[in-house]
N, C-alpha and C. Protein backbone atom coordinates (compact mmCIF):
# COMPACT_ATOMS: atom_id res chain seq x y z
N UNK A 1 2.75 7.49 -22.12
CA UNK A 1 2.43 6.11 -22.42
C UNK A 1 1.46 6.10 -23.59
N UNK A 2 1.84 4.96 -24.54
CA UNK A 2 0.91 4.97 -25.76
C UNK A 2 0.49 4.18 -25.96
N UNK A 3 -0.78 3.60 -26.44
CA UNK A 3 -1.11 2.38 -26.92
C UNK A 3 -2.69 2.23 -26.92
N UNK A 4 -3.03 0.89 -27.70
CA UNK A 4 -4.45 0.77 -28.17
C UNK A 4 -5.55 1.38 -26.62
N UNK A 5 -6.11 1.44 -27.01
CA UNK A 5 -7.65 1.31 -26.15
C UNK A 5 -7.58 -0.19 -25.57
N UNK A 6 -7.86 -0.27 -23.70
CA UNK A 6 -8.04 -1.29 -23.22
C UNK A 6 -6.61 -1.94 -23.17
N UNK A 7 -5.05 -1.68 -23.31
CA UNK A 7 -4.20 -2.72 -23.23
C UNK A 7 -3.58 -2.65 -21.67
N UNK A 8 -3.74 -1.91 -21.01
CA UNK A 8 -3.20 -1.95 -19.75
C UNK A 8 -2.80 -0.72 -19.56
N UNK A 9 -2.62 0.74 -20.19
CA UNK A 9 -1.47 1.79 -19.75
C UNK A 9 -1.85 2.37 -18.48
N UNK A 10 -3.02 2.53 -18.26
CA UNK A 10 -3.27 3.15 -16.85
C UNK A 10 -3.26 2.14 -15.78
N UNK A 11 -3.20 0.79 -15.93
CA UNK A 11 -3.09 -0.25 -14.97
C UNK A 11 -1.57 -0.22 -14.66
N UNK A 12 -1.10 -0.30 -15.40
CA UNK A 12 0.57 -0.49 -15.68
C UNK A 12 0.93 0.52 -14.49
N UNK A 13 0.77 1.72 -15.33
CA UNK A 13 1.16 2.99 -14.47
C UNK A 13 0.73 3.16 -12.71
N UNK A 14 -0.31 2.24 -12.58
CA UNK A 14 -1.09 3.16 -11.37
C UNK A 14 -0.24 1.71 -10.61
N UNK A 15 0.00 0.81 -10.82
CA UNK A 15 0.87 -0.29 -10.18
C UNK A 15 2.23 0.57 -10.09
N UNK A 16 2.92 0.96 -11.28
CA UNK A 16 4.00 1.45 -11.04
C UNK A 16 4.09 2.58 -9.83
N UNK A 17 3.04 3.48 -9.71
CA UNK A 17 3.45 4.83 -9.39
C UNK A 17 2.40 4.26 -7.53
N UNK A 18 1.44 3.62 -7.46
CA UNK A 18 0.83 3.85 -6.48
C UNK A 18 0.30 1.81 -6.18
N UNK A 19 1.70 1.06 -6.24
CA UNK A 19 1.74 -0.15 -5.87
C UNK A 19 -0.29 -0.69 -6.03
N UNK A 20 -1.34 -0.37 -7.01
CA UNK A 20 -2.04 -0.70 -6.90
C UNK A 20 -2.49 -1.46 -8.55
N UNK A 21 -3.66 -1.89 -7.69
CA UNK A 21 -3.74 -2.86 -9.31
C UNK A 21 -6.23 -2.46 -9.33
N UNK A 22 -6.39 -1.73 -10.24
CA UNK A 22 -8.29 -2.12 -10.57
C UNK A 22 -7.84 -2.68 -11.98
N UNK A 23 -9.20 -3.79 -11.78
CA UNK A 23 -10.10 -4.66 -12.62
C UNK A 23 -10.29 -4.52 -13.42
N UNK A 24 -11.36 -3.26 -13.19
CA UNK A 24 -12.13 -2.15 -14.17
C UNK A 24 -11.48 -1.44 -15.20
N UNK A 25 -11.96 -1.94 -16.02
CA UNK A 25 -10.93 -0.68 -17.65
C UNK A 25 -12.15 0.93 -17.49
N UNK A 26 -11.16 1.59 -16.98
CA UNK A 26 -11.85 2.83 -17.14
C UNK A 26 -11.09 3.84 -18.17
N UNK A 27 -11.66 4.18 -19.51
CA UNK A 27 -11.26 5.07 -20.85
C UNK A 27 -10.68 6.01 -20.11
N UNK A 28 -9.20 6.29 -20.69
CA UNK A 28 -9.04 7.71 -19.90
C UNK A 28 -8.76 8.38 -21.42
N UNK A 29 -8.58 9.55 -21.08
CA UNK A 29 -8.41 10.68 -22.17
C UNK A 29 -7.10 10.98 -22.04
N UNK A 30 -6.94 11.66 -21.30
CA UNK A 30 -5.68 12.59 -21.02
C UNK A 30 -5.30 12.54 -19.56
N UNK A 31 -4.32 11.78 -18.93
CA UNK A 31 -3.67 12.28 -17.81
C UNK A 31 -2.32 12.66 -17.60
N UNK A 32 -1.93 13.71 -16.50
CA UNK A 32 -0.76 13.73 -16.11
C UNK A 32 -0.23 13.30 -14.50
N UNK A 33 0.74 12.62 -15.09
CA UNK A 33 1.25 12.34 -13.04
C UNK A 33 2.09 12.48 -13.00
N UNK A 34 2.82 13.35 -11.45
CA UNK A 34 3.65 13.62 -11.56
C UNK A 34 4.65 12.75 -10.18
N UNK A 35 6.09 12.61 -10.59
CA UNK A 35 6.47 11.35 -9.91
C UNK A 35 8.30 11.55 -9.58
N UNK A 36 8.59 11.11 -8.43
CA UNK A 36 9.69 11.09 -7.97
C UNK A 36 10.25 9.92 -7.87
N UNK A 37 11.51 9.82 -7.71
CA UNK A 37 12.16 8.59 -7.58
C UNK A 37 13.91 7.98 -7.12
N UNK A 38 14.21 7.53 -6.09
CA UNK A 38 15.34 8.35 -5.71
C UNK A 38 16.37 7.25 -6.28
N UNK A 39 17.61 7.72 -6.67
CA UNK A 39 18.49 6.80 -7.81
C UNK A 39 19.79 7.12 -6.99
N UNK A 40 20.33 6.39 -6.14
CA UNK A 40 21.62 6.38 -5.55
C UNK A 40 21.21 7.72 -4.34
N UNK A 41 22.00 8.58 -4.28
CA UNK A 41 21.98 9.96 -4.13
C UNK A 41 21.42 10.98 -4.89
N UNK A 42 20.57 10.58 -5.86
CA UNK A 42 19.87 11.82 -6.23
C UNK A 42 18.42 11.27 -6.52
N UNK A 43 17.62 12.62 -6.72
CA UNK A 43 16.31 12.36 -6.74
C UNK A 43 15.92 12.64 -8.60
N UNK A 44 14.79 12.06 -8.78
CA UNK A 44 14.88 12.16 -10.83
C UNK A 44 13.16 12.41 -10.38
N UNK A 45 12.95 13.33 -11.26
CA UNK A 45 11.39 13.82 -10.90
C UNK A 45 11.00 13.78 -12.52
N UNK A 46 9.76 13.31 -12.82
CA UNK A 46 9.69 13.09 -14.03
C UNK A 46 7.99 13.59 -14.03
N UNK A 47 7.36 13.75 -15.42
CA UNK A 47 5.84 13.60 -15.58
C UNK A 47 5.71 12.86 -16.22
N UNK A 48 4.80 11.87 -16.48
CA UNK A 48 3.91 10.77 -17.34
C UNK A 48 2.77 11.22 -17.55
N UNK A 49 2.95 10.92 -18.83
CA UNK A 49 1.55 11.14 -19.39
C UNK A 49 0.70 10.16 -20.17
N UNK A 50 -0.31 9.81 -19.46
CA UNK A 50 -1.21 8.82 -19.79
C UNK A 50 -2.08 9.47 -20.99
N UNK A 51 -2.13 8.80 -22.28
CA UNK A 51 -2.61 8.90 -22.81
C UNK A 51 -4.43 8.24 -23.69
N UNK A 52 -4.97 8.79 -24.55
CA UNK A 52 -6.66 7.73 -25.01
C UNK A 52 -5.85 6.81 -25.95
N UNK A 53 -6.47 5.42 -25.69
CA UNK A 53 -6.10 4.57 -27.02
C UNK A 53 -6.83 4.40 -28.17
N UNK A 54 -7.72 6.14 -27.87
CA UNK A 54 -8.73 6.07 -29.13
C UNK A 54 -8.00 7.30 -30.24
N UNK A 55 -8.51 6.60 -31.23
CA UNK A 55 -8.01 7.86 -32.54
C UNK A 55 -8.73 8.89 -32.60
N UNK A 56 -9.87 9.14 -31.67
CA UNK A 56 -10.72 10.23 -31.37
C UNK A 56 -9.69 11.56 -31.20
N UNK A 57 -8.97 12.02 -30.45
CA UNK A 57 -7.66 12.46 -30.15
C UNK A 57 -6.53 12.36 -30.85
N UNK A 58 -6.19 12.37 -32.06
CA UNK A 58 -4.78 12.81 -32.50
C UNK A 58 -4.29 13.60 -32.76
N UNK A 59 -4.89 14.44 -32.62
CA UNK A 59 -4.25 15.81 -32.34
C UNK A 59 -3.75 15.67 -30.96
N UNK A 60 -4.21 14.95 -29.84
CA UNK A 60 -3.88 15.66 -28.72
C UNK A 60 -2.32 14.23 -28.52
N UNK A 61 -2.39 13.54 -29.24
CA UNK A 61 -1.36 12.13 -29.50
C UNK A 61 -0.24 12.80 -29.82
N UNK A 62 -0.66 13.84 -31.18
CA UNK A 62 1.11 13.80 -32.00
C UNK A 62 1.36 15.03 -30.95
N UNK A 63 0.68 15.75 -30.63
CA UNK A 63 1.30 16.88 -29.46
C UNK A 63 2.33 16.31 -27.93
N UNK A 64 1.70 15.17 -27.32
CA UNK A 64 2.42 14.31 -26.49
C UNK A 64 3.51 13.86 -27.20
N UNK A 65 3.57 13.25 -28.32
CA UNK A 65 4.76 12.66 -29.31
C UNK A 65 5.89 13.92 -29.23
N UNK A 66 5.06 14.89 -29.55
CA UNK A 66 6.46 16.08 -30.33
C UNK A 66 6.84 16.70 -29.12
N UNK A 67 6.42 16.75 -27.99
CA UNK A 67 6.85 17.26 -26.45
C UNK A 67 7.39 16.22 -25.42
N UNK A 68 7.13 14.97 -26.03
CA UNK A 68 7.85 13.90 -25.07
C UNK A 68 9.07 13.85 -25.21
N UNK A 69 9.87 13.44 -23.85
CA UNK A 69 11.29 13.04 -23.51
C UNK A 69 11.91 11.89 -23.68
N UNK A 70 10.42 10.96 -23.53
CA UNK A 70 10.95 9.19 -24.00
C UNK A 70 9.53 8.89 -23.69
N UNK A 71 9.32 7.51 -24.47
CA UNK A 71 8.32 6.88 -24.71
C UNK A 71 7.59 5.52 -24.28
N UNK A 72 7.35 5.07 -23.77
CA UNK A 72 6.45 3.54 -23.37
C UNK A 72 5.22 3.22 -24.21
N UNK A 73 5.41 2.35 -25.11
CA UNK A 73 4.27 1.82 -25.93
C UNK A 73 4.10 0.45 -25.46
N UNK A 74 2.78 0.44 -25.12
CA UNK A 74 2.13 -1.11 -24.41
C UNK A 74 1.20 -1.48 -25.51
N UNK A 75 1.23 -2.91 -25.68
CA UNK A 75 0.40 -3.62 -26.60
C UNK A 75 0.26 -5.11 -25.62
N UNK A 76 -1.19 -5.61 -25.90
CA UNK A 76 -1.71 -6.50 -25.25
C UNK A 76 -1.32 -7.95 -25.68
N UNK A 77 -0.90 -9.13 -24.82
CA UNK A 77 -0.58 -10.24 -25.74
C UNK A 77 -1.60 -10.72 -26.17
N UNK A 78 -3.13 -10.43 -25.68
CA UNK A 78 -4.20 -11.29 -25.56
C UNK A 78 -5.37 -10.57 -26.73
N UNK A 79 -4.34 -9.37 -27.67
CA UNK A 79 -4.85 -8.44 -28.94
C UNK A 79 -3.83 -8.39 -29.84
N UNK A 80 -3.98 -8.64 -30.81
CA UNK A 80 -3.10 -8.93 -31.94
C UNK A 80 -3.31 -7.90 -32.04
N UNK A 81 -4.44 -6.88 -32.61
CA UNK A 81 -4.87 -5.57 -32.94
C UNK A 81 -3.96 -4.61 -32.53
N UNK A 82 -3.41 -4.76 -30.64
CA UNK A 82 -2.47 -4.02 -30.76
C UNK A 82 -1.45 -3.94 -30.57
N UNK A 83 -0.92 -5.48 -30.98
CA UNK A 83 0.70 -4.94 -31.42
C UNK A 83 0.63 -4.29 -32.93
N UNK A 84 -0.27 -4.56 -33.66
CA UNK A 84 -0.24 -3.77 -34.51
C UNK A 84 -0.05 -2.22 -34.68
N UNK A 85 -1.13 -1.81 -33.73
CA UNK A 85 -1.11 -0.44 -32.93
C UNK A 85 0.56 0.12 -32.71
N UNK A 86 0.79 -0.92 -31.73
CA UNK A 86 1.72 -0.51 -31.50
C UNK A 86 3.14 -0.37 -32.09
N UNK A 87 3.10 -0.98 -33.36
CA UNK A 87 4.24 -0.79 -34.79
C UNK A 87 4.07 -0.04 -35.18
N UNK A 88 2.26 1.18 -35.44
CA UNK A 88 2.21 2.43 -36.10
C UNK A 88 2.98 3.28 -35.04
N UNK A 89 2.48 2.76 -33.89
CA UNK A 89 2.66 4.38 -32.92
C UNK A 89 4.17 4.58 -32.84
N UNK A 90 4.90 3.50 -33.02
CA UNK A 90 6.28 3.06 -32.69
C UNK A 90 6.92 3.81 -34.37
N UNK A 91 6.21 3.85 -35.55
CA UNK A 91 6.58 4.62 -36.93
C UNK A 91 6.78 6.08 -36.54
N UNK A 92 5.71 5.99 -35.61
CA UNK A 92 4.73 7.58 -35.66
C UNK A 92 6.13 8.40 -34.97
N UNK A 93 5.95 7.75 -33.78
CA UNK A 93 7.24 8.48 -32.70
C UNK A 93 8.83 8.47 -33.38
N UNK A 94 8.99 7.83 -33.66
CA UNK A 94 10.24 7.67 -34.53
C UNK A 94 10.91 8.71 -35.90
N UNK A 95 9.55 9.14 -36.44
CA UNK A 95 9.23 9.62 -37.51
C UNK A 95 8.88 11.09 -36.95
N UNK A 96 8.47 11.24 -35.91
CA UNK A 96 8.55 12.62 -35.52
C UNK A 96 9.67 13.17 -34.47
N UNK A 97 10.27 11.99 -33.65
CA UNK A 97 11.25 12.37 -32.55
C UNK A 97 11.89 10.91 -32.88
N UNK A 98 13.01 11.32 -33.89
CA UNK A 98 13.82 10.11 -34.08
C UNK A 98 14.91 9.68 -33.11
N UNK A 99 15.40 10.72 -32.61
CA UNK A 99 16.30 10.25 -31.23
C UNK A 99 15.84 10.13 -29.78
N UNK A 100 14.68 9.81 -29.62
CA UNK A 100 14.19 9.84 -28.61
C UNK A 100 14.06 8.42 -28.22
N UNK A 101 14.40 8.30 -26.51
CA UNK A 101 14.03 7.20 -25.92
C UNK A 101 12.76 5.92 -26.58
N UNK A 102 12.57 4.77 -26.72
CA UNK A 102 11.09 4.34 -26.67
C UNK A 102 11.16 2.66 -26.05
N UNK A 103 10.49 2.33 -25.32
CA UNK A 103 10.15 1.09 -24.49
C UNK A 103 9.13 0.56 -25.40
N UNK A 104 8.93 -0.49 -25.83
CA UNK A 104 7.68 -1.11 -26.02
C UNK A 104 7.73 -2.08 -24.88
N UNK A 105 6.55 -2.33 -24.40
CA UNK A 105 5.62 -3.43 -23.18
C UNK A 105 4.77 -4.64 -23.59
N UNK A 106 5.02 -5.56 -23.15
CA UNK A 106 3.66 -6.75 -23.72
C UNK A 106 3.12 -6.89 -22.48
N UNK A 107 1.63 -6.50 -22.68
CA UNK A 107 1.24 -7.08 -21.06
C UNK A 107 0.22 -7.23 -21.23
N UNK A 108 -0.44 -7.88 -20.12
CA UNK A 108 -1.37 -9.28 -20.21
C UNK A 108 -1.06 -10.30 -20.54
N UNK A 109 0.35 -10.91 -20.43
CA UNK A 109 0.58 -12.26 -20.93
C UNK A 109 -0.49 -13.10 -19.80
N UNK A 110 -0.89 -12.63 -18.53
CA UNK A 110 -1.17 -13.42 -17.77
C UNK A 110 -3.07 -14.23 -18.36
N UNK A 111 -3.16 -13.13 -19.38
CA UNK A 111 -4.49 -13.89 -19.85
C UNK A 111 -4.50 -14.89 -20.93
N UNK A 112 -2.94 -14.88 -21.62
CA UNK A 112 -2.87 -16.25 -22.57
C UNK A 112 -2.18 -17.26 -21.80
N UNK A 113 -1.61 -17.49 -20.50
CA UNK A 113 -1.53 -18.26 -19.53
C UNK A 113 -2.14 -19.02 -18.46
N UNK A 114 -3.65 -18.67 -19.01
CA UNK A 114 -4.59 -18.79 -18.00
C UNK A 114 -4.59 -18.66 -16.56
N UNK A 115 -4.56 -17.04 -16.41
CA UNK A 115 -4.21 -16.68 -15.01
C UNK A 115 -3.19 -16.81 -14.21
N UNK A 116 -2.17 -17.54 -14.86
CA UNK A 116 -0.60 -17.85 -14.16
C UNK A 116 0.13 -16.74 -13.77
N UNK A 117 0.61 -16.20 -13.10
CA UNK A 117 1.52 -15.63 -12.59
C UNK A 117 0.85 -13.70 -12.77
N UNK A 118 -0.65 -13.71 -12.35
CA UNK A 118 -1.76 -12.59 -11.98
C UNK A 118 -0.90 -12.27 -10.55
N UNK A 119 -0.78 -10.95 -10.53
CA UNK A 119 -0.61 -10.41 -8.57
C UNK A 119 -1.02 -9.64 -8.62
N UNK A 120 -2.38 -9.87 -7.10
CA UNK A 120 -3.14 -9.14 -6.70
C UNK A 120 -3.11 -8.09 -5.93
């Protein structure tokens, strides 16, 4: 997962993978999780990797880029800043793994809606 500092990727994820939702923006650096999922009759086991939305780390960015299988880039509706972000990172990946999967995400619409359609 890629994207600015603060847009949701570890919220996103930890809803996806462990039905939960914190408040709290806590900076992450580097995570890996690892995750199952069962699709008809078979099981698809995958890793995610949560990535910093700081440029402090790009080295440790284009290394996730050039070893990833497919991609999720999240940008905030309620930060212009990063959909911007998220058009470089979206160059970046493309430009280094041109046939590779990529998702872009908008999330937080629920804060230019004034709290409409938030689940707790």
């Amino acid at each position: 997962m890629l994207g600015k500092g603060g847009v949701g990727k570890t919220s996103l994820l930890h809803r996806f993978l462990f039905d939960k939702y914190n408040f709290n923006h806590i900076p992450t650096i580097e995570d890996n999780y690892q995750h199952s999922i069962k699709v008809g009759k078979h099981t698809i086991s995958f890793t995610i990797l949560d990535t910093s939305g700081s440029y402090e780390f790009p080295a440790m960015r284009k290394h996730a880029i050039q070893h990833g299988d497919g991609f999720i880039i999240v940008f905030a509706f309620d930060d212009a800043a990063s959909l911007k972000e998220a058009k470089k990172l979206y160059e970046e990946v493309t430009t280094l793994q041109p046939f590779t999967p990529v998702v872009i995400v908008g999330n937080k619409v629920d804060t230019i809606l004034g709290g409409k359609g938030r689940s707790k």
